[in-house]
Protein backbone atom coordinates (compact mmCIF):
# COMPACT_ATOMS: atom_id res chain seq x y z
CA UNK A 1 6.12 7.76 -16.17
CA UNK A 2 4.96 5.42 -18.96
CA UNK A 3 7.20 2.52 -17.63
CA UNK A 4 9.64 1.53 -20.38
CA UNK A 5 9.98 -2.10 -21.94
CA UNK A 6 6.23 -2.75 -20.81
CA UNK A 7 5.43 -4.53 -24.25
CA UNK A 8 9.03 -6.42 -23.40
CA UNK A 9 8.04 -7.58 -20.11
CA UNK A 10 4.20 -8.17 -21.09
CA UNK A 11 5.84 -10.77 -23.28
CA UNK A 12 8.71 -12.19 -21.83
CA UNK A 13 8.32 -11.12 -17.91
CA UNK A 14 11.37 -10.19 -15.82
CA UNK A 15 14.18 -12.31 -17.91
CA UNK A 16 12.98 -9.81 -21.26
CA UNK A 17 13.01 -6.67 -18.89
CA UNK A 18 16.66 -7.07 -17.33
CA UNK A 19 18.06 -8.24 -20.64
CA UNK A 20 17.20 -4.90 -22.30
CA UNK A 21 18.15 -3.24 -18.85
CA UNK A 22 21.76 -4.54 -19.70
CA UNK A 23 21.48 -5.22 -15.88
CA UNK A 24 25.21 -4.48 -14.34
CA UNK A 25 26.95 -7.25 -12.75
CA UNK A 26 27.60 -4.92 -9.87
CA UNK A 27 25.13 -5.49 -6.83
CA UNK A 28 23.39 -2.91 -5.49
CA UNK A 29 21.43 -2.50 -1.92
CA UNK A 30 18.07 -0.46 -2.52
CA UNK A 31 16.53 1.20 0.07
CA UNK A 32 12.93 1.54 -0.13
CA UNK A 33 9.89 3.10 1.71
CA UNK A 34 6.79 1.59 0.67
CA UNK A 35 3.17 1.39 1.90
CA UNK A 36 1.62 -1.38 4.19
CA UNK A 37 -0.55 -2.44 1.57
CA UNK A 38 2.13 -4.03 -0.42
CA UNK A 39 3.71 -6.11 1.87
CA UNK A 40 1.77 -9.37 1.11
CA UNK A 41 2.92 -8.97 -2.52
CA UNK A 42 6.52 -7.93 -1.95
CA UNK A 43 6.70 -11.09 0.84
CA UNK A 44 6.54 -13.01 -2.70
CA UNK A 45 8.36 -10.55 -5.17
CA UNK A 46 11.51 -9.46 -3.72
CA UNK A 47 13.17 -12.29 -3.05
CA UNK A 48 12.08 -13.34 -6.82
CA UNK A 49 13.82 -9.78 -7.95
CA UNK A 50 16.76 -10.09 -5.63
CA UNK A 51 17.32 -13.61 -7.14
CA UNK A 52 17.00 -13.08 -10.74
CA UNK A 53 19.58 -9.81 -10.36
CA UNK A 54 21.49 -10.05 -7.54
CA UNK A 55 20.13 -6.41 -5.74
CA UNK A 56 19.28 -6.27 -2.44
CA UNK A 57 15.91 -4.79 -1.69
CA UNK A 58 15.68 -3.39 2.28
CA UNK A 59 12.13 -2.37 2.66
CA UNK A 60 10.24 -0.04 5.46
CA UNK A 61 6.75 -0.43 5.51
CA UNK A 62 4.23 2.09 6.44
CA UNK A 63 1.97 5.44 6.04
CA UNK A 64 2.63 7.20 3.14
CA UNK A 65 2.08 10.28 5.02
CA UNK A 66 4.99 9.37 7.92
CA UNK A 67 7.44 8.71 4.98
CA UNK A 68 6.63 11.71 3.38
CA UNK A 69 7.42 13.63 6.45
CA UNK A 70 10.78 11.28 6.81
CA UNK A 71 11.51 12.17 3.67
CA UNK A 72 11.07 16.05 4.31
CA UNK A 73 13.34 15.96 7.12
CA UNK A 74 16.46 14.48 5.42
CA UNK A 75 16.01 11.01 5.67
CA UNK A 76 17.67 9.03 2.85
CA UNK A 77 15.84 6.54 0.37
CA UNK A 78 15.81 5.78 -2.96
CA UNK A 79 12.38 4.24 -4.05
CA UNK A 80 9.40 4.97 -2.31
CA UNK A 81 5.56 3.21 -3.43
CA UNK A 82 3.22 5.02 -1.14
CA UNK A 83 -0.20 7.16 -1.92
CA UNK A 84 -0.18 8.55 -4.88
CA UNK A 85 -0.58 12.26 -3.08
CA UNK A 86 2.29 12.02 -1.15
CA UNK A 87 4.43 11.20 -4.21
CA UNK A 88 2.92 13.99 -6.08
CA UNK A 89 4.16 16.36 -3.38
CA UNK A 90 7.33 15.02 -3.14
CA UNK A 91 7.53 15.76 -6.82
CA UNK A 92 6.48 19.38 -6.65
CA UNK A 93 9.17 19.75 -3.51
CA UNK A 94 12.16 18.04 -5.72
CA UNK A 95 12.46 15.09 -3.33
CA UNK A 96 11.37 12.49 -6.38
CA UNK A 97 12.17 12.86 -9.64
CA UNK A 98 9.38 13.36 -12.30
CA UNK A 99 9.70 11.64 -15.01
CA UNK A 100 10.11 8.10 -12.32
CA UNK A 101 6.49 8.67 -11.09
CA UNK A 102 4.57 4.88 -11.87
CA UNK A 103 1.23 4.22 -10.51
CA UNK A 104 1.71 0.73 -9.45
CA UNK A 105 -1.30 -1.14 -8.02
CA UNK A 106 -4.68 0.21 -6.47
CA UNK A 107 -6.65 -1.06 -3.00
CA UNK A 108 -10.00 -0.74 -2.02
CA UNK A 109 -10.43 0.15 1.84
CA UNK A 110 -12.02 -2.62 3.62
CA UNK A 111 -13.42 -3.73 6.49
CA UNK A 112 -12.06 -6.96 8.59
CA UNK A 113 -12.99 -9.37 11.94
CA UNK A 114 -11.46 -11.94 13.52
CA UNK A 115 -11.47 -15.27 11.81
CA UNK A 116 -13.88 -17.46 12.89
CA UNK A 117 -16.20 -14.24 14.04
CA UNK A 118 -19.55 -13.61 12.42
CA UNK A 119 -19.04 -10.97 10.01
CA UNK A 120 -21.26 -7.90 10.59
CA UNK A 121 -23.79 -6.23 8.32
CA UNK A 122 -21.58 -3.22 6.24
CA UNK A 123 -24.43 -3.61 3.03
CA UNK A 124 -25.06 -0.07 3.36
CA UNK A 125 -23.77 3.13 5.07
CA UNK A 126 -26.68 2.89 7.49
CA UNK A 127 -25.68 -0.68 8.61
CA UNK A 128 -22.11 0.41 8.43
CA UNK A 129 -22.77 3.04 11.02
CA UNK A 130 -24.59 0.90 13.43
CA UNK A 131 -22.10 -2.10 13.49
CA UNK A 132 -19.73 0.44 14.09
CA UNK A 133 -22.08 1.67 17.25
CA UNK A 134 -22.60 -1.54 18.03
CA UNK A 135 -18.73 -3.28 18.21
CA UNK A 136 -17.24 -2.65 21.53
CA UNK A 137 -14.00 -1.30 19.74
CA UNK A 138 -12.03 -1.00 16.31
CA UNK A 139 -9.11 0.11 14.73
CA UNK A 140 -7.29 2.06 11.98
CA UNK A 141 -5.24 4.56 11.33
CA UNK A 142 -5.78 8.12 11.59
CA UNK A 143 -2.84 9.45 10.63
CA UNK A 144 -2.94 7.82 7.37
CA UNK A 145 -4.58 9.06 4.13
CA UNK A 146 -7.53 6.75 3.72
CA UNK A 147 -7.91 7.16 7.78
CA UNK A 148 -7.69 11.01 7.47
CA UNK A 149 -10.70 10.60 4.72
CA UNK A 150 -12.47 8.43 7.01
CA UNK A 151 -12.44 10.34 10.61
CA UNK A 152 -14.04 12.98 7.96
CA UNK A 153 -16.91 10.90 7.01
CA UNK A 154 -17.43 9.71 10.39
CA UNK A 155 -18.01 13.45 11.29
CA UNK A 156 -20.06 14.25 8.50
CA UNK A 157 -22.33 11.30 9.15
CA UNK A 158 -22.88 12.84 12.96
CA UNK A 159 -20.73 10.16 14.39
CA UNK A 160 -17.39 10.99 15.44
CA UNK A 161 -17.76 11.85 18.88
CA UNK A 162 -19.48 8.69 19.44
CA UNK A 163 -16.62 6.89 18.22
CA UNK A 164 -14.39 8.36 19.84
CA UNK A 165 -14.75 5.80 22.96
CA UNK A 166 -14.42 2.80 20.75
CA UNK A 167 -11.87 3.68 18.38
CA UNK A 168 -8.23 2.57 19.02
CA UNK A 169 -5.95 4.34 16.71
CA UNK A 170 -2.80 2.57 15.61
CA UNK A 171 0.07 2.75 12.57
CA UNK A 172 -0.99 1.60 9.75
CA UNK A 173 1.21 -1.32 10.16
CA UNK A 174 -0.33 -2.07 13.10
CA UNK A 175 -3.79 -2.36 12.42
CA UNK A 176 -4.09 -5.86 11.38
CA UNK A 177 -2.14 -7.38 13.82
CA UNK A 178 -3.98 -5.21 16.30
CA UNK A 179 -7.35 -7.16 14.99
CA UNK A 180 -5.50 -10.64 14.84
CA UNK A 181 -4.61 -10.31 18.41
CA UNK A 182 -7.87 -9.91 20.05
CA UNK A 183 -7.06 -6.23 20.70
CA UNK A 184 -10.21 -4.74 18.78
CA UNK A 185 -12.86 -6.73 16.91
CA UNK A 186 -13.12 -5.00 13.96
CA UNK A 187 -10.59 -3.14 11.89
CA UNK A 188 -10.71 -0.63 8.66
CA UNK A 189 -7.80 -0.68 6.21
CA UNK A 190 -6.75 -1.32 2.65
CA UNK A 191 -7.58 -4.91 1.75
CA UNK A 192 -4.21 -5.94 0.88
CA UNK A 193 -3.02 -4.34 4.29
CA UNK A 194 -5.41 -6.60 5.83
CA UNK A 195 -4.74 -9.66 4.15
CA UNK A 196 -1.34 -9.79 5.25
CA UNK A 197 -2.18 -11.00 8.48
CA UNK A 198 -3.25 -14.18 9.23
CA UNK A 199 -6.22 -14.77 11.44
CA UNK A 200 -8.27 -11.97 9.73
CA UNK A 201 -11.07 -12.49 7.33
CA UNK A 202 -12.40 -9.46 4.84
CA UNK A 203 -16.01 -8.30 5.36
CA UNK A 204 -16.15 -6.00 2.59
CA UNK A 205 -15.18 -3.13 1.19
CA UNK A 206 -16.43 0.36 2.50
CA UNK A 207 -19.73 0.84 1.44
CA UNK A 208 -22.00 3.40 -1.10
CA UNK A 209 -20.18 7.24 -0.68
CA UNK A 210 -17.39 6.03 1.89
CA UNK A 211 -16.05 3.75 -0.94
CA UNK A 212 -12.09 4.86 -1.10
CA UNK A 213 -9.16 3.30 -3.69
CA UNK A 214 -6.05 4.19 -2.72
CA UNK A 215 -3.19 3.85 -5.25
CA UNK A 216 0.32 3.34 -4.62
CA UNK A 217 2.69 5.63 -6.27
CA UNK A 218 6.36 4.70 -7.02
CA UNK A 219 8.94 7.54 -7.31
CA UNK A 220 12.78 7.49 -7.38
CA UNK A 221 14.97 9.47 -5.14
CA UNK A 222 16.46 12.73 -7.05
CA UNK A 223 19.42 12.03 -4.72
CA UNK A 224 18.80 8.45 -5.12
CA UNK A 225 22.30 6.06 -4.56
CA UNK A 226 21.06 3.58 -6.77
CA UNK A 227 18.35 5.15 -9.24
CA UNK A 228 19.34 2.41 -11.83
CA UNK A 229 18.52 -1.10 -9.57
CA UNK A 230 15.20 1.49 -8.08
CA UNK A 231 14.07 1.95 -11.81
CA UNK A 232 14.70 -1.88 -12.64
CA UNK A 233 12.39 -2.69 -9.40
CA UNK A 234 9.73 -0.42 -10.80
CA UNK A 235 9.76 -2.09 -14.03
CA UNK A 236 9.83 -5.81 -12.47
CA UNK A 237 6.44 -4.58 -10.82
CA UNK A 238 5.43 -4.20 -14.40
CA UNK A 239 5.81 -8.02 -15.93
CA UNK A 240 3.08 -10.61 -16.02
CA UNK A 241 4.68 -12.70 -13.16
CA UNK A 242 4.78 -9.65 -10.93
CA UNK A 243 0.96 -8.88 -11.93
CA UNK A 244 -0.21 -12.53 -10.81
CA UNK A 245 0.95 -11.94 -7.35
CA UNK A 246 -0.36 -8.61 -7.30
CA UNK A 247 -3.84 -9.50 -7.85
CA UNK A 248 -3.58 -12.56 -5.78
CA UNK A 249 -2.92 -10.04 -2.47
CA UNK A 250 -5.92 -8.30 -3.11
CA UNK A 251 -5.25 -5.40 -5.27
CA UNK A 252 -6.11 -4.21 -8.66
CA UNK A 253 -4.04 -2.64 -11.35
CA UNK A 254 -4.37 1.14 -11.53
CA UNK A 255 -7.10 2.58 -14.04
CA UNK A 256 -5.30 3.18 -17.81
CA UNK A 257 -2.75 0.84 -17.13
């Protein structure tokens, strides 16, 4: 979806946006399923939304992949901004309506220590692989996209059964905490999932051919409650004010955009 008003809000920001919305006085409560990665940047932006229109925004973060089976089995939503794969499959099942689809932001996976911690040698894949070896254990999550992608390179590099003994799988949203609590010393996510914890400091991003974006995806419900105040958030994400903080978390705006 080419997101409507964009030369409005590019402008004017959220005030030019919800004017030509004709925003109804008429609350409404928005439920929405979106990624871990954007929770550093939506700590910042909802309340700015909910205050400029008067919605309510009630947010689950997470793995694209566990919404997306959530989703399948009946569970009720009306915005979701998860990997852009999911929402494409959504969209072939009828779960998300076409013509909402808006890439919002992209993330480059990273890698992360403890603050205060020396930060290991990830320059190449070869000194990825041996600080990996060489850390008594890390974290990240499997059972997301960007972890599916990377339990594949680990076996393709000859790896993965090595790993196995160090590796200490957890949600997505738990992955940076995990790190931050002394649980693991080193941890593999997106950057802006990372960031969102305190007492975690970026290494880098994944080096050479493991280098991975993932983009967030927004799609609204096609049984959606509110579809209206859902399309109005996707089009706040949209307006220079919204942009600043986006960047700020760690994250990029999507190619073409």
């Amino acid at each position: 979806m080419r997101i409507a008003l964009r030369a409005a809000a590019a402008k004017f920001g959220l005030i030019a946006v919800l004017a030509a919305q004709g925003v109804v006085a008429t609350a409404a409560e928005v439920k929405v399923m979106a990624g871990a990665a954007m929770r550093g940047a939506f700590g910042e932006l909802v309340p700015q939304f909910e205050r400029a229109t008067g919605h309510k925004i009630v947010i689950e973060y997470g793995a694209g992949t566990t919404f997306r089976k959530q989703i399948e089995a009946g569970e009720a939503f009306d915005l979701v901004i998860i990997d852009a794969s999911e929402v494409d499959e959504l969209i072939k099942q009828g779960k998300i309506a076409g013509d909402t689809r808006a890439d919002i932001v992209r993330a480059a996976i990273g890698v992360a220590v403890r603050e205060g911690t020396p930060k290991p040698d990830i320059s190449s894949v070869d000194a990825f692989e041996k600080t990996l070896l060489s850390v008594g254990s890390f974290t990240y999550a499997p059972d997301a996209l960007y972890g599916r992608h990377l339990s594949q390179a680990f076996d393709r590099l000859g790896i993965g059964e090595q790993l196995k003994t160090k590796t200490k799988p957890n949600p997505l949203a738990r992955v940076a905490p995990a790190l931050a609590a002394g649980e693991v010393d080193l941890a593999i996510a997106g950057i802006p999932t990372l960031l969102s914890t305190k007492g975690v400091q970026i290494v880098g991003v994944l080096p050479g051919e493991l280098e991975n974006w993932l983009v967030n995806t927004a799609g609204v419900s096609a049984a959606a409650k509110e579809p209206d105040a859902a399309k109005t958030f996707i089009k706040y994400l949209a307006t220079p004010e919204a942009i600043t903080v986006i960047k700020a978390k760690g994250m990029e705006l999507p190619l073409g955009r």
